[in-house]
N, C-alpha and C. Protein backbone atom coordinates (compact mmCIF):
# COMPACT_ATOMS: atom_id res chain seq x y z
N UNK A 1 -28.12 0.91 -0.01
CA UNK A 1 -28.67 1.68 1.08
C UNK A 1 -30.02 1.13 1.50
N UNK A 2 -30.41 1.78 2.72
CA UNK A 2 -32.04 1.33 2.84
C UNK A 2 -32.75 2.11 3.13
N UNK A 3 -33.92 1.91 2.37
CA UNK A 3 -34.82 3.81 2.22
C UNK A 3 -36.24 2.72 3.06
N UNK A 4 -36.82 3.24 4.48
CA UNK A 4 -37.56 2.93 4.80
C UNK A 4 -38.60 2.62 3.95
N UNK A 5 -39.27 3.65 3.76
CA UNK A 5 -40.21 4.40 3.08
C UNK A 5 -40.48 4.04 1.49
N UNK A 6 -39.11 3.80 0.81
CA UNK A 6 -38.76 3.62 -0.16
C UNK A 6 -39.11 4.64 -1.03
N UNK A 7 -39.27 5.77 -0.66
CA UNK A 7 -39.30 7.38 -1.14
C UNK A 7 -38.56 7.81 -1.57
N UNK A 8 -37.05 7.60 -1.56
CA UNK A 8 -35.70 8.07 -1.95
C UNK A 8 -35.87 9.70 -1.52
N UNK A 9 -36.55 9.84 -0.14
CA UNK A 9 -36.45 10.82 0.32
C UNK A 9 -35.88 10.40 2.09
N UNK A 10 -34.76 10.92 2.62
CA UNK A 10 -34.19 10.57 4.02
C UNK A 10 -35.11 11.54 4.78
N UNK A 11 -35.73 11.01 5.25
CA UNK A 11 -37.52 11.36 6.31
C UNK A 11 -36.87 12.06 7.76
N UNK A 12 -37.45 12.75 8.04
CA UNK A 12 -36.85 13.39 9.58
C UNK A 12 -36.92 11.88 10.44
N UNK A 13 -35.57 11.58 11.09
CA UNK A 13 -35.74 9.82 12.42
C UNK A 13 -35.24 9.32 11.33
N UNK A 14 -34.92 9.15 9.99
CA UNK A 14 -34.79 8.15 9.68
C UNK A 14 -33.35 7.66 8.92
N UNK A 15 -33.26 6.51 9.18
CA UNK A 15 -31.16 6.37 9.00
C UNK A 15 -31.50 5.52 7.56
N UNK A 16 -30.68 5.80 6.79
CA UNK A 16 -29.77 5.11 5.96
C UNK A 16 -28.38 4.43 6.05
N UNK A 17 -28.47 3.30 5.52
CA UNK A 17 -27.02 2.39 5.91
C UNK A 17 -26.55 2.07 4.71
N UNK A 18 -25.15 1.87 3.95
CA UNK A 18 -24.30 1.79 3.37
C UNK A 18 -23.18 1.62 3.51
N UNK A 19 -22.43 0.20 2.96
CA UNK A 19 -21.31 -0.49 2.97
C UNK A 19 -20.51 -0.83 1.17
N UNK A 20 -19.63 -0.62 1.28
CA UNK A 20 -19.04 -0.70 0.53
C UNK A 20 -17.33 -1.14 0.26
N UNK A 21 -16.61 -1.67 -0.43
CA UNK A 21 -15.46 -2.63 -0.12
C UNK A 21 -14.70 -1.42 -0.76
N UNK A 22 -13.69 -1.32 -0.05
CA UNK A 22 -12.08 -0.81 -0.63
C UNK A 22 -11.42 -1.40 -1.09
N UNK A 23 -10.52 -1.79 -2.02
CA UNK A 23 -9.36 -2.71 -2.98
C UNK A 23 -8.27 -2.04 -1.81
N UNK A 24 -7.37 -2.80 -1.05
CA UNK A 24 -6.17 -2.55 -0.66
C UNK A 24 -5.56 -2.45 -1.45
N UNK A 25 -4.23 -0.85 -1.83
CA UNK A 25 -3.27 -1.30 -2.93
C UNK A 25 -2.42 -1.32 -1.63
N UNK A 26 -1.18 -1.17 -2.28
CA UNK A 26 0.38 -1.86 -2.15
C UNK A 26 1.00 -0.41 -1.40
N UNK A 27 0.27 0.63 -1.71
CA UNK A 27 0.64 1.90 -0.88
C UNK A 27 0.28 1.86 0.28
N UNK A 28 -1.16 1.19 0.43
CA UNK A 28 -1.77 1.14 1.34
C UNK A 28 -1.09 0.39 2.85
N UNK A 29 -0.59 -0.63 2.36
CA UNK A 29 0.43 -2.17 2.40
C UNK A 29 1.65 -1.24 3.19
N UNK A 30 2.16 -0.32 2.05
CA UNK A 30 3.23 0.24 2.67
C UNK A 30 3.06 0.73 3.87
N UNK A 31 2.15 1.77 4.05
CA UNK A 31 1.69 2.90 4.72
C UNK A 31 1.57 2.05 6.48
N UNK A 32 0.54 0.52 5.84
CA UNK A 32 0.18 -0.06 7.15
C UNK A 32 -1.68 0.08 7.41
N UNK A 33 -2.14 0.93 7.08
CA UNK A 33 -3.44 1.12 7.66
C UNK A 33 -3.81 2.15 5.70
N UNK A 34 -5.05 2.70 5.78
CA UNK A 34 -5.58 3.39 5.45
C UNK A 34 -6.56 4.34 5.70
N UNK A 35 -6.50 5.37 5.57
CA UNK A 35 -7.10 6.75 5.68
C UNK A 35 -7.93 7.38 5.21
N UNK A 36 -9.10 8.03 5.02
CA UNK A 36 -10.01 8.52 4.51
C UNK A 36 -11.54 9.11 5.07
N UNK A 37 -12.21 9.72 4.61
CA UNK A 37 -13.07 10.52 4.97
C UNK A 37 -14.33 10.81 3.53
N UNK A 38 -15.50 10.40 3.83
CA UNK A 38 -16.35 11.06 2.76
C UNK A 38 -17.22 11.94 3.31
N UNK A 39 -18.00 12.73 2.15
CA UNK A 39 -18.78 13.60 2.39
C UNK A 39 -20.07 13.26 1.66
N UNK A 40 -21.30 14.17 3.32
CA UNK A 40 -22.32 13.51 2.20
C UNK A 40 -23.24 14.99 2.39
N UNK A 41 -24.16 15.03 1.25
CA UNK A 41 -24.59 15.97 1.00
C UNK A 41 -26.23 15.89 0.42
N UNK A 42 -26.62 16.75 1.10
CA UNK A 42 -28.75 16.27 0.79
C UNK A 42 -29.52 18.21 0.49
N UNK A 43 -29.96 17.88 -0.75
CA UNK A 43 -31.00 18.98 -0.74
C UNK A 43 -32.02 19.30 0.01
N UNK A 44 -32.99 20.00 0.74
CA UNK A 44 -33.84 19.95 1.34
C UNK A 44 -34.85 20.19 0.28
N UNK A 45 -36.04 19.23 0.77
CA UNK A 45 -37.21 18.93 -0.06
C UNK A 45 -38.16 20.28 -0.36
N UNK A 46 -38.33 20.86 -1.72
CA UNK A 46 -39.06 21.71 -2.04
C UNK A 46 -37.83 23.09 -1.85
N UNK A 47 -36.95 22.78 -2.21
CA UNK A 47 -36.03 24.29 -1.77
C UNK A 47 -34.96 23.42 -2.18
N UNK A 48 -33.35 25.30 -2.58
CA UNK A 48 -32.37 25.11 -3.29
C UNK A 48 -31.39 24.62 -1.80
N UNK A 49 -31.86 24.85 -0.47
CA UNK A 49 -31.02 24.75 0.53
C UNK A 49 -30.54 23.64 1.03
N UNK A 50 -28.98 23.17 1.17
CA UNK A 50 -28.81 21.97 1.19
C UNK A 50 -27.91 21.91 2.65
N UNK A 51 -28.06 20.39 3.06
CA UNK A 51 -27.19 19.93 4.48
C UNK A 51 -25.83 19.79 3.90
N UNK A 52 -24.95 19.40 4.99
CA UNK A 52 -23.90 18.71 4.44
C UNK A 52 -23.09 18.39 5.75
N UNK A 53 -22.43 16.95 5.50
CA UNK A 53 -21.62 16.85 6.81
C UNK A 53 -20.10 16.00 6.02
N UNK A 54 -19.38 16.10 6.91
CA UNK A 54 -17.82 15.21 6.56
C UNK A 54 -18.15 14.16 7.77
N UNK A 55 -17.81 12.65 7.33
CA UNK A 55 -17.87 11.91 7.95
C UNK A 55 -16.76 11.77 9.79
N UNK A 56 -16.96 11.02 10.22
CA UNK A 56 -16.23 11.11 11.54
C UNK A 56 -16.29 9.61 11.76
N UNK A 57 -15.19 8.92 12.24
CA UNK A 57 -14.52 7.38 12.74
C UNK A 57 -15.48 6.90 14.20
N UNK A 58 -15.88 8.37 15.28
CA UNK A 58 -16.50 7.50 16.37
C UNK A 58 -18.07 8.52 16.67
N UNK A 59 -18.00 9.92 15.91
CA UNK A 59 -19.24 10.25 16.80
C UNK A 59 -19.49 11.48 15.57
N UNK A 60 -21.13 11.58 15.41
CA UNK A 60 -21.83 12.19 14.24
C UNK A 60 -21.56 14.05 14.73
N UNK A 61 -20.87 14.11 15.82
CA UNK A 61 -20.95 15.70 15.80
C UNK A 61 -19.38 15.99 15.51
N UNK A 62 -18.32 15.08 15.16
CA UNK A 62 -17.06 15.67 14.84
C UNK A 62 -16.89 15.09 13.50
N UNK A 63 -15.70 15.48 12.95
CA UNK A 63 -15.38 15.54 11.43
C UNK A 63 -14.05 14.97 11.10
N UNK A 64 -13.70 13.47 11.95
CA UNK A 64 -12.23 13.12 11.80
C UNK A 64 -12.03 12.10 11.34
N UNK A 65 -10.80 12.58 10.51
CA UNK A 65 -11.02 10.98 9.43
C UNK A 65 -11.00 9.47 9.85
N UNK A 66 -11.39 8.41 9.29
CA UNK A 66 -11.67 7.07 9.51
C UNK A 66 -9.80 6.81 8.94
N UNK A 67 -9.54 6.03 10.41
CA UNK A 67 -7.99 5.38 10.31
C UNK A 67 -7.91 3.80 9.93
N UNK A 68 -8.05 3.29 9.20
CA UNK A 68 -8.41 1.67 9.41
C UNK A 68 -7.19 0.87 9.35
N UNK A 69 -6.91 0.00 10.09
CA UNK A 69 -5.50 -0.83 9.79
C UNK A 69 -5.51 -1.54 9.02
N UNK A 70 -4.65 -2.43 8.04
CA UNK A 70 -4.58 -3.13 7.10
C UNK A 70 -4.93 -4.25 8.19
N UNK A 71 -5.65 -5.12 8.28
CA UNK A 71 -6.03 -5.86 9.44
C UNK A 71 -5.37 -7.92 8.90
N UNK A 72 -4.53 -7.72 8.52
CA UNK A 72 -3.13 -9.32 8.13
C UNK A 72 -2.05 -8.95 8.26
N UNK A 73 -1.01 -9.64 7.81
CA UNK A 73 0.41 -9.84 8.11
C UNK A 73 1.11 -8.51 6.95
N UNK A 74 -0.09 -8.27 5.87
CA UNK A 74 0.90 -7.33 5.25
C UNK A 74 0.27 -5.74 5.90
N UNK A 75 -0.13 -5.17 6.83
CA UNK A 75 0.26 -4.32 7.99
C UNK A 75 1.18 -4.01 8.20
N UNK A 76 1.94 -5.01 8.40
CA UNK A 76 3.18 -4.73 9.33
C UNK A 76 4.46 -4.79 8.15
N UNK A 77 5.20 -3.97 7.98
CA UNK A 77 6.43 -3.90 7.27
C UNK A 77 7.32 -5.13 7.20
N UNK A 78 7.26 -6.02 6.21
CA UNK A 78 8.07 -6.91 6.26
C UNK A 78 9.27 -7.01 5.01
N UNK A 79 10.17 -5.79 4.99
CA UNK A 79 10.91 -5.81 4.18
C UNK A 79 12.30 -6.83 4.08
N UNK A 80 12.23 -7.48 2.72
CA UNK A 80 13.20 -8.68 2.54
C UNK A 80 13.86 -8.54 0.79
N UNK A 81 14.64 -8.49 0.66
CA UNK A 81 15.57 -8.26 -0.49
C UNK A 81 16.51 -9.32 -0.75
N UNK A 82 16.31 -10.14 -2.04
CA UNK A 82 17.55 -11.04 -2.23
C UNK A 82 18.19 -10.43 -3.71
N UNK A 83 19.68 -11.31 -3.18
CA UNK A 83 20.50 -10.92 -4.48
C UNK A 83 20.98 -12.29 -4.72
N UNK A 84 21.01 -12.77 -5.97
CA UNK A 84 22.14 -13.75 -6.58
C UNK A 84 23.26 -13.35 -7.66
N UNK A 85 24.41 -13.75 -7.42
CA UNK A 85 25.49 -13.52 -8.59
C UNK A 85 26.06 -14.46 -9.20
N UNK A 86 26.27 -14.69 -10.36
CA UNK A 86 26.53 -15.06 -11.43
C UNK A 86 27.86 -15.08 -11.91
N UNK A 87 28.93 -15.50 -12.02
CA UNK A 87 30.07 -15.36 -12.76
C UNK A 87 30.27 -16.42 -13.74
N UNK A 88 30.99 -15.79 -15.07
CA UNK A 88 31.16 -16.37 -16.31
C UNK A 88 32.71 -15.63 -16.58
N UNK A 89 34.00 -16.85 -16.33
CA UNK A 89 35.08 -16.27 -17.10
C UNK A 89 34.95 -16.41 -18.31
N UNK A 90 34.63 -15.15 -19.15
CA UNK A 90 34.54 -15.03 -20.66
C UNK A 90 34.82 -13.35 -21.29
N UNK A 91 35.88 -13.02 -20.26
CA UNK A 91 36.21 -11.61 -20.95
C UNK A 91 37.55 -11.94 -21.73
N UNK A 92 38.18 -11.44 -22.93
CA UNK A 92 39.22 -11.38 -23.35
C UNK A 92 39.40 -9.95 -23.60
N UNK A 93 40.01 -9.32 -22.87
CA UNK A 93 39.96 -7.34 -22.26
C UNK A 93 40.71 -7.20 -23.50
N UNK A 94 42.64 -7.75 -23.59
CA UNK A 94 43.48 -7.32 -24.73
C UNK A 94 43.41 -8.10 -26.06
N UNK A 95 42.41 -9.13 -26.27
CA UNK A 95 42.06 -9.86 -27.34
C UNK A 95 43.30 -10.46 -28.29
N UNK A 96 44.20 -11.33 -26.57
CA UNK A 96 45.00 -12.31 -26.82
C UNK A 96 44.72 -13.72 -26.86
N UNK A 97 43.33 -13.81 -26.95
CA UNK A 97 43.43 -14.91 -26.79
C UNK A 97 42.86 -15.82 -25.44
N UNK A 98 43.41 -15.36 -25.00
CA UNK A 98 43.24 -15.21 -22.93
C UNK A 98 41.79 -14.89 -22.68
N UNK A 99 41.38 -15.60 -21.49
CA UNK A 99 40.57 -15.27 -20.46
C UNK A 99 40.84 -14.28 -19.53
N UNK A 100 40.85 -12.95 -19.61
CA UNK A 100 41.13 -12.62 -18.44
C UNK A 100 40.22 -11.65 -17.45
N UNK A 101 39.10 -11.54 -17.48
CA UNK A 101 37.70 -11.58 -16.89
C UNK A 101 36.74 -12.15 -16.83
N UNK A 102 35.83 -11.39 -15.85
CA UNK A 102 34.55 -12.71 -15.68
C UNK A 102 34.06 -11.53 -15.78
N UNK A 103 32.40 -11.84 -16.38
CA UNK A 103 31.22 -11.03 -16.46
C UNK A 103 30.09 -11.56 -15.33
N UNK A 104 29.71 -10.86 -14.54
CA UNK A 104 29.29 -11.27 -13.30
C UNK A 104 27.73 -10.63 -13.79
N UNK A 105 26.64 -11.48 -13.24
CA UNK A 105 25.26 -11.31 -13.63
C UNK A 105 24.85 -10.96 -12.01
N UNK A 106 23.88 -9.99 -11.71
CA UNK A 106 23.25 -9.90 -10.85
C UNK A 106 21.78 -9.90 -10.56
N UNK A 107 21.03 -10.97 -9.80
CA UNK A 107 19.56 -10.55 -9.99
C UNK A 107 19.10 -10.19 -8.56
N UNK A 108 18.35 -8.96 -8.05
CA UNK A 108 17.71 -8.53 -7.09
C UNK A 108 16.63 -8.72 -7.38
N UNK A 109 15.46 -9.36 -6.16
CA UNK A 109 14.46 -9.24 -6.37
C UNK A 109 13.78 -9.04 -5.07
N UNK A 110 12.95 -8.08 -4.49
CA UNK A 110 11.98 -8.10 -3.47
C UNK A 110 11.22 -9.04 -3.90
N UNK A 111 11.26 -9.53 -2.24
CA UNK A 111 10.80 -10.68 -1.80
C UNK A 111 10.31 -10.61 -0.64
N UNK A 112 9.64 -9.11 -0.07
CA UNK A 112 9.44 -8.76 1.13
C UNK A 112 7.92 -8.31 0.94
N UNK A 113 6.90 -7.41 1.95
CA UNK A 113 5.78 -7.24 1.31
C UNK A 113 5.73 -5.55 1.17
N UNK A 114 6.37 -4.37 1.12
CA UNK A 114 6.30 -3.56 0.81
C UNK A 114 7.13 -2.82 -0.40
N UNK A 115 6.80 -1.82 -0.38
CA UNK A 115 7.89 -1.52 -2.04
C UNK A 115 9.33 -0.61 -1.17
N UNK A 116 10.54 -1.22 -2.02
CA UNK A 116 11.92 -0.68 -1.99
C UNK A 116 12.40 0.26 -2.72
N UNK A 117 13.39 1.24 -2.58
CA UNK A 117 13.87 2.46 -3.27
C UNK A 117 15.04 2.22 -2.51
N UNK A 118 15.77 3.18 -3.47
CA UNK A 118 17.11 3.41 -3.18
C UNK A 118 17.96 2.29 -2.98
N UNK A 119 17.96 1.62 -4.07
CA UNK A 119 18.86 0.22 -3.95
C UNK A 119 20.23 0.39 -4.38
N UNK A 120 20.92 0.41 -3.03
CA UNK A 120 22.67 0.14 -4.02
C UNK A 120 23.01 -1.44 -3.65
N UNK A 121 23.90 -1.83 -4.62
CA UNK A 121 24.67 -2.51 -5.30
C UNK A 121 26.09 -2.83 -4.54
N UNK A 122 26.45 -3.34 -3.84
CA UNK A 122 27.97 -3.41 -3.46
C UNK A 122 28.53 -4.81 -3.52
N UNK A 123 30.01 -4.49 -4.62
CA UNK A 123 30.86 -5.76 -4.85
C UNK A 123 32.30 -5.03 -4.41
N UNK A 124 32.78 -5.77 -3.80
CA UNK A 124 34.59 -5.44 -3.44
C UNK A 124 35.43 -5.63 -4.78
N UNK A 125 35.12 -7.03 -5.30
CA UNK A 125 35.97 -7.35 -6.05
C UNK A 125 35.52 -6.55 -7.45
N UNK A 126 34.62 -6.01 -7.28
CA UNK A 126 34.50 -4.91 -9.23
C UNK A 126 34.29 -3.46 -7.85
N UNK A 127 34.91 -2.99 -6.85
CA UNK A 127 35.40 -1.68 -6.99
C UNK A 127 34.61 -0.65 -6.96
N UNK A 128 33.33 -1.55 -5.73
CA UNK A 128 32.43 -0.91 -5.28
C UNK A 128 30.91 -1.34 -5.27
């Protein structure tokens, strides 16, 4: 911050400035932008009576939260999903001897920049 005065008292006229970094997570990523609002709060000098305001995005007399966009490419939803399969004839089902299945390996992996749910699975030949 910057204290004119260097009083660590905020003087009637006089501004304080403060910056500080946010960590983007991966919700954030999802979402696209991020959201938020602080509050700031000052005792008055010589007394229990205190100010208080909620911050505002364009003007010091309203109280609405700061919208910020994720401002790169992971903003924007870029969902991408791969699958590879695997087959190995190595079942013997009636243990004659015989081959007569394959054990099929599957690997999914996002490969996109937001997070996935609800993943199904579909093969014809295993019956769904």
């Amino acid at each position: 911050g910057t204290d004119i005065n260097d009083d660590g008292i905020l003087s009637k006229g006089e501004t304080w400035s403060y910056e500080t970094i946010y960590t983007i997570t991966q919700a954030d990523i999802n979402i696209g932008s991020v959201t938020n609002q602080a509050t700031i709060t000052g005792t008055v000098v010589n007394s229990i009576e205190q100010a208080m305001d909620l911050s505002d995005d364009d003007s010091p007399f309203e109280d609405d939260p700061t919208n910020t966009v994720v401002p790169n490419e992971l903003c924007n939803p870029d969902p991408f999903i791969q699958v590879t399969k695997q087959g190995t004839a190595d079942v013997d089902e009636d243990s004659d001897g015989c081959i007569d299945g394959i054990t099929y390996t599957f690997t999914v992996t996002n490969t996109g920049n937001v997070d996935l749910y609800t993943i199904v699975l579909s093969d014809d030949k295993i019956g769904g």
